[in-house]
N, C-alpha and C. Protein backbone atom coordinates (compact mmCIF):
# COMPACT_ATOMS: atom_id res chain seq x y z
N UNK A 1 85.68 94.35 89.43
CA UNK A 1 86.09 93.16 90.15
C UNK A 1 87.25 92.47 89.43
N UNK A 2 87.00 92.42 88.09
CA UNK A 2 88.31 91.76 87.10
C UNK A 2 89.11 92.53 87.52
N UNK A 3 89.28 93.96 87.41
CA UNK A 3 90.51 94.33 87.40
C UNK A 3 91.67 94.09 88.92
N UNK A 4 90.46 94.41 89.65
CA UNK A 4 90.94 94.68 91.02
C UNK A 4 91.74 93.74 91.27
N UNK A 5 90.69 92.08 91.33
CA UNK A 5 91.14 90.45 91.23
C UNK A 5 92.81 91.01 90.77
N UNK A 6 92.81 90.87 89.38
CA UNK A 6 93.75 90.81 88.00
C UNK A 6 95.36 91.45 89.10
N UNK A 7 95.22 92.67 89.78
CA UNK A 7 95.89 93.62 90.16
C UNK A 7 96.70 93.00 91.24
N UNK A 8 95.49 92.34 92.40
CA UNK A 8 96.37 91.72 93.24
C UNK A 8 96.77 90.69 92.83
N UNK A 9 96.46 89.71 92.05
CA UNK A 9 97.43 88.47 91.61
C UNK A 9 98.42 88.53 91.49
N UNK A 10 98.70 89.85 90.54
CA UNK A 10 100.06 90.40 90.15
C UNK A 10 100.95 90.75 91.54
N UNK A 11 100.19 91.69 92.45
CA UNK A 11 100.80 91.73 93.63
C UNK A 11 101.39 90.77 94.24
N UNK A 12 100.42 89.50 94.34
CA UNK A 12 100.93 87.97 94.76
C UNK A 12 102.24 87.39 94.14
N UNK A 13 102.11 87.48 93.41
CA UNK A 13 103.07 86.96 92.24
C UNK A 13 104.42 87.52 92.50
N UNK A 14 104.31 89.00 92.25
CA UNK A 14 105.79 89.49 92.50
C UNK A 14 105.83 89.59 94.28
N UNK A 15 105.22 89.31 95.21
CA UNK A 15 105.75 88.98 96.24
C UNK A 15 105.98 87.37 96.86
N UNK A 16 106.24 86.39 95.82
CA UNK A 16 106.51 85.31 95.81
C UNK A 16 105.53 84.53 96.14
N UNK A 17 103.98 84.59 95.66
CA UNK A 17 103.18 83.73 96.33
C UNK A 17 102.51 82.72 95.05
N UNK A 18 102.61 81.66 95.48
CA UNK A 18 102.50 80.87 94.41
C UNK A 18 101.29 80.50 94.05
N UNK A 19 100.45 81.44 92.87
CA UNK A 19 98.62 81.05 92.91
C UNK A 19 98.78 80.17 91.38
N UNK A 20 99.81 79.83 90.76
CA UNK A 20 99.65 79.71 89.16
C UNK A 20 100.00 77.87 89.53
N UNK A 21 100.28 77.19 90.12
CA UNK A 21 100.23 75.88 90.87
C UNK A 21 99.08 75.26 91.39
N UNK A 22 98.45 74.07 90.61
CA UNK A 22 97.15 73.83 91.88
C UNK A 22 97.33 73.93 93.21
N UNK A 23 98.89 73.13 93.62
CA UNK A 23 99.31 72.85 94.74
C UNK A 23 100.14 73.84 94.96
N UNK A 24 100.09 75.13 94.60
CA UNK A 24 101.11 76.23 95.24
C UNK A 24 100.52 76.63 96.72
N UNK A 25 100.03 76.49 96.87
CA UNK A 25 100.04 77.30 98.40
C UNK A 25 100.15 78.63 98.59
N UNK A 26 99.95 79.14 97.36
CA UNK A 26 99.76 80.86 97.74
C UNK A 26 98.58 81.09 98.16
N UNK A 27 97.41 81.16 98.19
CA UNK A 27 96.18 81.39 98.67
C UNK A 27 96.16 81.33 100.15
N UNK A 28 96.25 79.95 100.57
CA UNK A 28 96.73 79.68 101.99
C UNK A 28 97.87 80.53 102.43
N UNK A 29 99.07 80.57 101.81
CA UNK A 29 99.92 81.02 103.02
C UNK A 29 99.64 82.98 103.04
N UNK A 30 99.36 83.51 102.07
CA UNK A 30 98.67 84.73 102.02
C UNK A 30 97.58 85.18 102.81
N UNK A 31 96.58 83.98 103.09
CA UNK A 31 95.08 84.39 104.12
C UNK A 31 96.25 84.21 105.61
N UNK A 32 96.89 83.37 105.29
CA UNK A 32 97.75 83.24 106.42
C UNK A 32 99.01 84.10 107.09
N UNK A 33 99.63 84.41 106.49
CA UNK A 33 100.10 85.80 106.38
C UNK A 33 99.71 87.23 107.09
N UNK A 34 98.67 87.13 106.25
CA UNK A 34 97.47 88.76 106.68
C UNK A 34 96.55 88.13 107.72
N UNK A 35 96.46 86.93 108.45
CA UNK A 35 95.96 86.86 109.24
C UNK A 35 93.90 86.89 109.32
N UNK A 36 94.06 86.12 107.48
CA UNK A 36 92.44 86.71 107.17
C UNK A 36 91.78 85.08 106.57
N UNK A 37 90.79 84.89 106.83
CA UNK A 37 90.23 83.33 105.96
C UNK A 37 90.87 83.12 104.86
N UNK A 38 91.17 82.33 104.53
CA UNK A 38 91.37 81.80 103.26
C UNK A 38 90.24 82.05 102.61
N UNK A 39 88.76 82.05 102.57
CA UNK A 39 87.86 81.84 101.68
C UNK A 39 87.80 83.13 101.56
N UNK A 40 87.97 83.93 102.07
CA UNK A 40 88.11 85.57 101.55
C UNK A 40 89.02 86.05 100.07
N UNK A 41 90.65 85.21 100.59
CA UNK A 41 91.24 85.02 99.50
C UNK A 41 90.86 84.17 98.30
N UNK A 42 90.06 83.23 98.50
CA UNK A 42 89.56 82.21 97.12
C UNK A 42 88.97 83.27 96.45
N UNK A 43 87.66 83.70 97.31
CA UNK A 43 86.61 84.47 96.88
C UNK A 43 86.85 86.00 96.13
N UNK A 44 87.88 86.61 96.52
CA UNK A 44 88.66 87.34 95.69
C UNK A 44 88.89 86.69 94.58
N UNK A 45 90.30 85.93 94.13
CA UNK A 45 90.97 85.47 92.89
C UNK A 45 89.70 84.66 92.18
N UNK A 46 88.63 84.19 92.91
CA UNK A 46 88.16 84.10 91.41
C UNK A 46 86.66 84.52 91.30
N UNK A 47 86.80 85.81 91.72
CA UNK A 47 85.78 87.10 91.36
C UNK A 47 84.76 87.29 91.93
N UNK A 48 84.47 86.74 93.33
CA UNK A 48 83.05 86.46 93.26
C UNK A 48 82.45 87.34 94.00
N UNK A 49 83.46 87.72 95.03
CA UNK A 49 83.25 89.27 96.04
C UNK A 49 84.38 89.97 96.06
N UNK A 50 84.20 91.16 96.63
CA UNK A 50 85.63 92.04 97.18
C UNK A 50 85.72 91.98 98.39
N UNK A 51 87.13 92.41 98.96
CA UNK A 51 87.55 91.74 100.68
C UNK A 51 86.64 93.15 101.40
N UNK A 52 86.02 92.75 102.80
CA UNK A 52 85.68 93.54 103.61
C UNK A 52 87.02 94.64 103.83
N UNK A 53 86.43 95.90 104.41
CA UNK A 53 87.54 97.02 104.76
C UNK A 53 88.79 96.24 105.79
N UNK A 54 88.87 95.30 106.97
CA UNK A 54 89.81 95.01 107.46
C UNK A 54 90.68 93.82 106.74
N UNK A 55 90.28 93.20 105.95
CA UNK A 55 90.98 92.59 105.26
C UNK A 55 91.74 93.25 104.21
N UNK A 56 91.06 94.08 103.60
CA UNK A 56 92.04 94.99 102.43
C UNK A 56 92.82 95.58 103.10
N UNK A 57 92.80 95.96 104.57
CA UNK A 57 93.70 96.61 105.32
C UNK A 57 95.23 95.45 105.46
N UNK A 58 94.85 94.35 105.83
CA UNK A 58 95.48 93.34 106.17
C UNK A 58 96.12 92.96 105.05
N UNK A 59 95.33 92.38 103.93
CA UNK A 59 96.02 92.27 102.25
C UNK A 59 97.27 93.19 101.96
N UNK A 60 96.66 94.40 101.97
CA UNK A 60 97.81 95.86 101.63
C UNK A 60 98.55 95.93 102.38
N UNK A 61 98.70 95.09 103.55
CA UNK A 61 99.99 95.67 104.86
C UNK A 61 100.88 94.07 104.28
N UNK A 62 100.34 93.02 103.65
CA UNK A 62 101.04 91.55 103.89
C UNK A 62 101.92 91.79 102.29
N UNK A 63 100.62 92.94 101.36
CA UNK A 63 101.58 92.72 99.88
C UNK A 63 102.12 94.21 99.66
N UNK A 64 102.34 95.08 100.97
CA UNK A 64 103.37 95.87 100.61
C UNK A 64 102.55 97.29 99.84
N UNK A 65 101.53 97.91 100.12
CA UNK A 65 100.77 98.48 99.36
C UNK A 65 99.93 99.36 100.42
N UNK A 66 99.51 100.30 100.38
CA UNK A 66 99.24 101.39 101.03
C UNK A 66 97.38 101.07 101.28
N UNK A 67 96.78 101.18 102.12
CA UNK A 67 95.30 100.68 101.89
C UNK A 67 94.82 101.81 101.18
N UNK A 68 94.88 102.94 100.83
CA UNK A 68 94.30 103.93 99.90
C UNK A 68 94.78 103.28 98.66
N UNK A 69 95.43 102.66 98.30
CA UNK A 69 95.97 102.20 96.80
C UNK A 69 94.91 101.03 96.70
N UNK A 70 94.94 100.39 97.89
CA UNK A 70 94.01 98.42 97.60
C UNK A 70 92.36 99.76 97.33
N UNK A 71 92.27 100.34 98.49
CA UNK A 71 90.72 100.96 98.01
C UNK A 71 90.65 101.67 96.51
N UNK A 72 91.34 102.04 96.01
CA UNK A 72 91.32 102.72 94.91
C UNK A 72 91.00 101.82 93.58
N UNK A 73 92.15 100.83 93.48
CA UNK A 73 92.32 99.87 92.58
C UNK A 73 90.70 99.29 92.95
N UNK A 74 90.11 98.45 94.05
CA UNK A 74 89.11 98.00 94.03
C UNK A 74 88.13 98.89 93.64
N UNK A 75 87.62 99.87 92.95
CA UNK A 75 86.98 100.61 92.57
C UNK A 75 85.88 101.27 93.82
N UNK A 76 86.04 100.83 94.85
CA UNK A 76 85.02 101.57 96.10
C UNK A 76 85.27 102.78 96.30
N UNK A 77 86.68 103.66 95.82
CA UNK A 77 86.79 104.75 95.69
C UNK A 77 87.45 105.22 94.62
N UNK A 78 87.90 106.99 95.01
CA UNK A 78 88.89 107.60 93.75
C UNK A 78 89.39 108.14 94.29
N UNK A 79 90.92 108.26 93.89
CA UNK A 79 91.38 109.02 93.71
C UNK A 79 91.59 110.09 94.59
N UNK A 80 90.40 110.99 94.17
CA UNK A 80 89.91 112.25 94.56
C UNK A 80 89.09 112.06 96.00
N UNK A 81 88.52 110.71 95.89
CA UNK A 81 87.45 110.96 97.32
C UNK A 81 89.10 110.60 98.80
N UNK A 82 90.14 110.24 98.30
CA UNK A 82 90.95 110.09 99.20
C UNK A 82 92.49 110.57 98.64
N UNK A 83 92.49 112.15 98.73
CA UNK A 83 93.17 112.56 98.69
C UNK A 83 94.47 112.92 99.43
N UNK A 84 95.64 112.62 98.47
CA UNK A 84 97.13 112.63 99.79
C UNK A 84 97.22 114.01 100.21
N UNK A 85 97.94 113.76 101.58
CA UNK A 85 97.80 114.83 102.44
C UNK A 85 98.58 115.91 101.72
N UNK A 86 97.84 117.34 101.73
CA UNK A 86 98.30 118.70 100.91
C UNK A 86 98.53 118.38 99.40
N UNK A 87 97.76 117.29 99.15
CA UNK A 87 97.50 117.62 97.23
C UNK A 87 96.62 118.72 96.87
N UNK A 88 96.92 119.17 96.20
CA UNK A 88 96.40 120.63 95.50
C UNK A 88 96.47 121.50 96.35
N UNK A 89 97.42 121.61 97.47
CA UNK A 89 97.36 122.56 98.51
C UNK A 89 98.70 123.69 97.33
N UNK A 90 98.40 125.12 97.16
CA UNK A 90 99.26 125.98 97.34
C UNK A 90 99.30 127.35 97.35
N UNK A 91 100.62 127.85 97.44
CA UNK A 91 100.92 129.08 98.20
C UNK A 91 101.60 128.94 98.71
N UNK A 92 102.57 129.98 99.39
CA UNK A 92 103.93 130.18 100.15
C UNK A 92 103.95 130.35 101.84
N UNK A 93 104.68 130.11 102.18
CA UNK A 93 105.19 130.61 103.23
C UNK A 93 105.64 128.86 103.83
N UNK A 94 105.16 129.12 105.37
CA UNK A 94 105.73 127.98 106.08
C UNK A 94 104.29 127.03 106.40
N UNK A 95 103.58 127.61 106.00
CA UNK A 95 102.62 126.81 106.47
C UNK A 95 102.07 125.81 104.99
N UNK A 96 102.70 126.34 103.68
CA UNK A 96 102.18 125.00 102.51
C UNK A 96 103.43 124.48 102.79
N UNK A 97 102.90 123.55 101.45
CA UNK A 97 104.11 122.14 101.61
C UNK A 97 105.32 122.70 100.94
N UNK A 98 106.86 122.42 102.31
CA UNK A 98 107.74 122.71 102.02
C UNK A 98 108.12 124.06 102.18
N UNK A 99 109.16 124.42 102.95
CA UNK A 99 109.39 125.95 103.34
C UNK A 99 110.40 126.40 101.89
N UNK A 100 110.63 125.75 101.40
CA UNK A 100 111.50 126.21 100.21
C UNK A 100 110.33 126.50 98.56
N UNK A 101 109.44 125.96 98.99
CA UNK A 101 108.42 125.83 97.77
C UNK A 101 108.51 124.75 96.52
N UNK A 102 109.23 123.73 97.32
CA UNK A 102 109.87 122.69 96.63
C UNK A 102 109.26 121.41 96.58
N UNK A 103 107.93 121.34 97.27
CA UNK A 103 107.20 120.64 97.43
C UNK A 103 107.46 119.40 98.90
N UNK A 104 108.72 119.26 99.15
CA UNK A 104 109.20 118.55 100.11
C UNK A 104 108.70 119.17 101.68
N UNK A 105 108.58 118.33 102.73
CA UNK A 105 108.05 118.79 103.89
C UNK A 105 109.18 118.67 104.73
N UNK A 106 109.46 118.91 106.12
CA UNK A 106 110.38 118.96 107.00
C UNK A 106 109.94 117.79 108.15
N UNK A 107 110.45 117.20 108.54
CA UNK A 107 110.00 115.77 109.53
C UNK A 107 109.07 116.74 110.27
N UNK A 108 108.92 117.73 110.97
CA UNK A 108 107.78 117.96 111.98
C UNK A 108 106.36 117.92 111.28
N UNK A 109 106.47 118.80 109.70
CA UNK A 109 105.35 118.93 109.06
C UNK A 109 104.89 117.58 108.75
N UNK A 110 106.05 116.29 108.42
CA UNK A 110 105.47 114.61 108.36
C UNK A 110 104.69 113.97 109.44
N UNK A 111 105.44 114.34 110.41
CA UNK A 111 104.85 114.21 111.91
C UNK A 111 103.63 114.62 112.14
N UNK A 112 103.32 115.95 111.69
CA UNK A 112 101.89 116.27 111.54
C UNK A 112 101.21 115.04 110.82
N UNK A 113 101.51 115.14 109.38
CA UNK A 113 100.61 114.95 108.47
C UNK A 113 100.31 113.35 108.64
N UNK A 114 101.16 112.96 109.20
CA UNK A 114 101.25 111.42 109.24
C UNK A 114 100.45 110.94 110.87
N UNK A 115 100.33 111.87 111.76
CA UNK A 115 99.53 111.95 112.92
C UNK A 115 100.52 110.87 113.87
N UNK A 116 101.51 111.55 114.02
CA UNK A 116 102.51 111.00 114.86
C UNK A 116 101.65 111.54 116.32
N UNK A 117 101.43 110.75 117.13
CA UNK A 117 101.00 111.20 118.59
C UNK A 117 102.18 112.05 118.68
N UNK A 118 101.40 113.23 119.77
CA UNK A 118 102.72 113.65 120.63
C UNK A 118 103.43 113.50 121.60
N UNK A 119 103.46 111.93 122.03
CA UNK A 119 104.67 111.59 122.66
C UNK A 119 105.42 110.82 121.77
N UNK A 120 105.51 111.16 120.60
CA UNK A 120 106.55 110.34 119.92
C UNK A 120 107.20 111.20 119.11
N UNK A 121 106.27 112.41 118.89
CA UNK A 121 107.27 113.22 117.79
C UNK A 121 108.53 113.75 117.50
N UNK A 122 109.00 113.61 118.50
CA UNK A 122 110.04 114.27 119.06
C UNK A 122 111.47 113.35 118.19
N UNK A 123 110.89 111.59 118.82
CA UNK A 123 111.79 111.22 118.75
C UNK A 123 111.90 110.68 116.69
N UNK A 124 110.47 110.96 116.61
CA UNK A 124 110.23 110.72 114.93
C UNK A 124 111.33 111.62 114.16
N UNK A 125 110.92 113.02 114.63
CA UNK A 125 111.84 113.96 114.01
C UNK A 125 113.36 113.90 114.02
N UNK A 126 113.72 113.63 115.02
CA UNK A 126 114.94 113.31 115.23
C UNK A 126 115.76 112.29 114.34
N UNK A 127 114.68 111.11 114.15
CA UNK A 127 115.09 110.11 113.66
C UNK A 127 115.49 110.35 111.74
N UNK A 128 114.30 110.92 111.70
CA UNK A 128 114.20 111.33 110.46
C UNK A 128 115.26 112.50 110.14
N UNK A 129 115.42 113.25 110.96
CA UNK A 129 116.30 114.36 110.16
C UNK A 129 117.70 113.59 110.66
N UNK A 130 118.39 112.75 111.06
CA UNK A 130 119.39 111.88 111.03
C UNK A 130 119.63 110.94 109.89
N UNK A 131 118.29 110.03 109.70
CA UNK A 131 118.09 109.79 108.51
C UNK A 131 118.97 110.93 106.75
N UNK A 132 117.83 111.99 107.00
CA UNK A 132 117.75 112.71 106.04
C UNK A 132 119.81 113.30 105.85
N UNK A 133 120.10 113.52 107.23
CA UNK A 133 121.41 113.92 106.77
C UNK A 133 122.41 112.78 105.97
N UNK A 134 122.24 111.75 107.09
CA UNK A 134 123.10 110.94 106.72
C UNK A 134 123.23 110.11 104.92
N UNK A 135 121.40 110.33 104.49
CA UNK A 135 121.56 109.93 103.16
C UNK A 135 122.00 111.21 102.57
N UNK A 136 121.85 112.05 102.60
CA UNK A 136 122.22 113.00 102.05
C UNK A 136 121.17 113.99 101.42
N UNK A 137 119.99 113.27 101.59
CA UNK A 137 118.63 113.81 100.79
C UNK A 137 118.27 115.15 101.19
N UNK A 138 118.96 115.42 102.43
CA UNK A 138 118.68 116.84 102.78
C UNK A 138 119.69 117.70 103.45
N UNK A 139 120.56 118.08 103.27
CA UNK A 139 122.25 118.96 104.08
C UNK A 139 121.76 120.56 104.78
N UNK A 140 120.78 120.85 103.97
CA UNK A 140 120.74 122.07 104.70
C UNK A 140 119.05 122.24 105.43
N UNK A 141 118.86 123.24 106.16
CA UNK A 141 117.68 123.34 106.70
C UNK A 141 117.26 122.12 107.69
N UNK A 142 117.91 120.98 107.88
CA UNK A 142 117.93 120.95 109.30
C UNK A 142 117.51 120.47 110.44
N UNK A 143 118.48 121.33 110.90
CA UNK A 143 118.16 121.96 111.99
C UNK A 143 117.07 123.22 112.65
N UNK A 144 116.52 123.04 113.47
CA UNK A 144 115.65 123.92 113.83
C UNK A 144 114.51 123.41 113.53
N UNK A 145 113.97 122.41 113.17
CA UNK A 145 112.84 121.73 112.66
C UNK A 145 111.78 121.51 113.93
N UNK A 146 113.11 121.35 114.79
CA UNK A 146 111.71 121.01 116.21
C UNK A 146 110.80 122.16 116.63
N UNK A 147 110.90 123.07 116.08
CA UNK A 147 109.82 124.47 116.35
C UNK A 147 108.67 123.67 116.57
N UNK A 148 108.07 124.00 117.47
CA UNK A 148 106.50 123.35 117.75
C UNK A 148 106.46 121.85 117.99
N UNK A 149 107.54 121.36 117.95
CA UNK A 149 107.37 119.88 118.17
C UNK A 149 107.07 119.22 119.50
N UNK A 150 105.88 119.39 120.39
CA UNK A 150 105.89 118.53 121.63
C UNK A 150 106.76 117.57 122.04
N UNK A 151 107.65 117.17 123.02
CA UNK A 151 108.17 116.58 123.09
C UNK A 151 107.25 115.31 124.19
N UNK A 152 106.25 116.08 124.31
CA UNK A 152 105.58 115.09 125.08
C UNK A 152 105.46 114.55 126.48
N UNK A 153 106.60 114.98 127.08
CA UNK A 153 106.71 114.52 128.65
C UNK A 153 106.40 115.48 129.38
């Protein structure tokens, strides 16, 4: 509970919320924010419970943080019981992560993994491998990515 508490304060903090003020108003504008009681937030910072599952959902979306990270840090899980998609996955070809063996995936395989419905994938991929050219993060390979990609209509 200390730590967890300890972890998001810090979160608070570097996302400008003012808990180190009697009269800061971080508590409030944070339950307010995430759209969750305030006494949820008291009752957090000073130890007395941990937030229900939709509030840690809500917390982690208001301070920028993934809800597998808020569950982790709060000790209700590990690690291991919520593993990222294709960790410890390997072997070659097109079907592990990355057709180059480079560990990187191709927007359709994100699209998968990320459970893009399929009326959207289309335009995910697209977006992303526009993305990917224009930063530069990826010049070759592409094209041709939409193999298997539903377009949905």
């Amino acid at each position: 509970m200390e730590r967890f508490a300890g972890w998001v304060e810090g979160l608070m903090r570097e996302r400008g919320y003012d808990i180190d003020s009697p009269r800061g108003g971080g508590r409030s504008r944070l339950a307010e924010d995430a759209g969750v009681h305030r006494a949820a937030v008291t009752r957090l910072l000073q130890r007395q419970s941990l937030p229900d599952l939709e509030t840690m959902r809500a917390l982690a979306r208001v301070l920028g943080v993934s809800l597998r990270d808020m569950l982790i840090q709060s000790g209700k899980v590990t690690a291991e019981d919520l593993p990222l998609p294709g960790a410890g996955r390997t072997g070659a070809g097109e079907g592990a992560r990355g057709r180059e063996g480079d560990g990187r995936v191709t927007p359709a395989e994100a699209a998968q993994m990320l459970g893009v419905p399929d009326s959207h994938r289309r335009q995910f991929v697209e977006m992303a491998e526009m993305i990917l050219s224009v930063s530069g993060a990826r010049t070759e390979g592409t094209h041709g990515v939409h193999r298997g990609v539903s377009a949905g209509r």
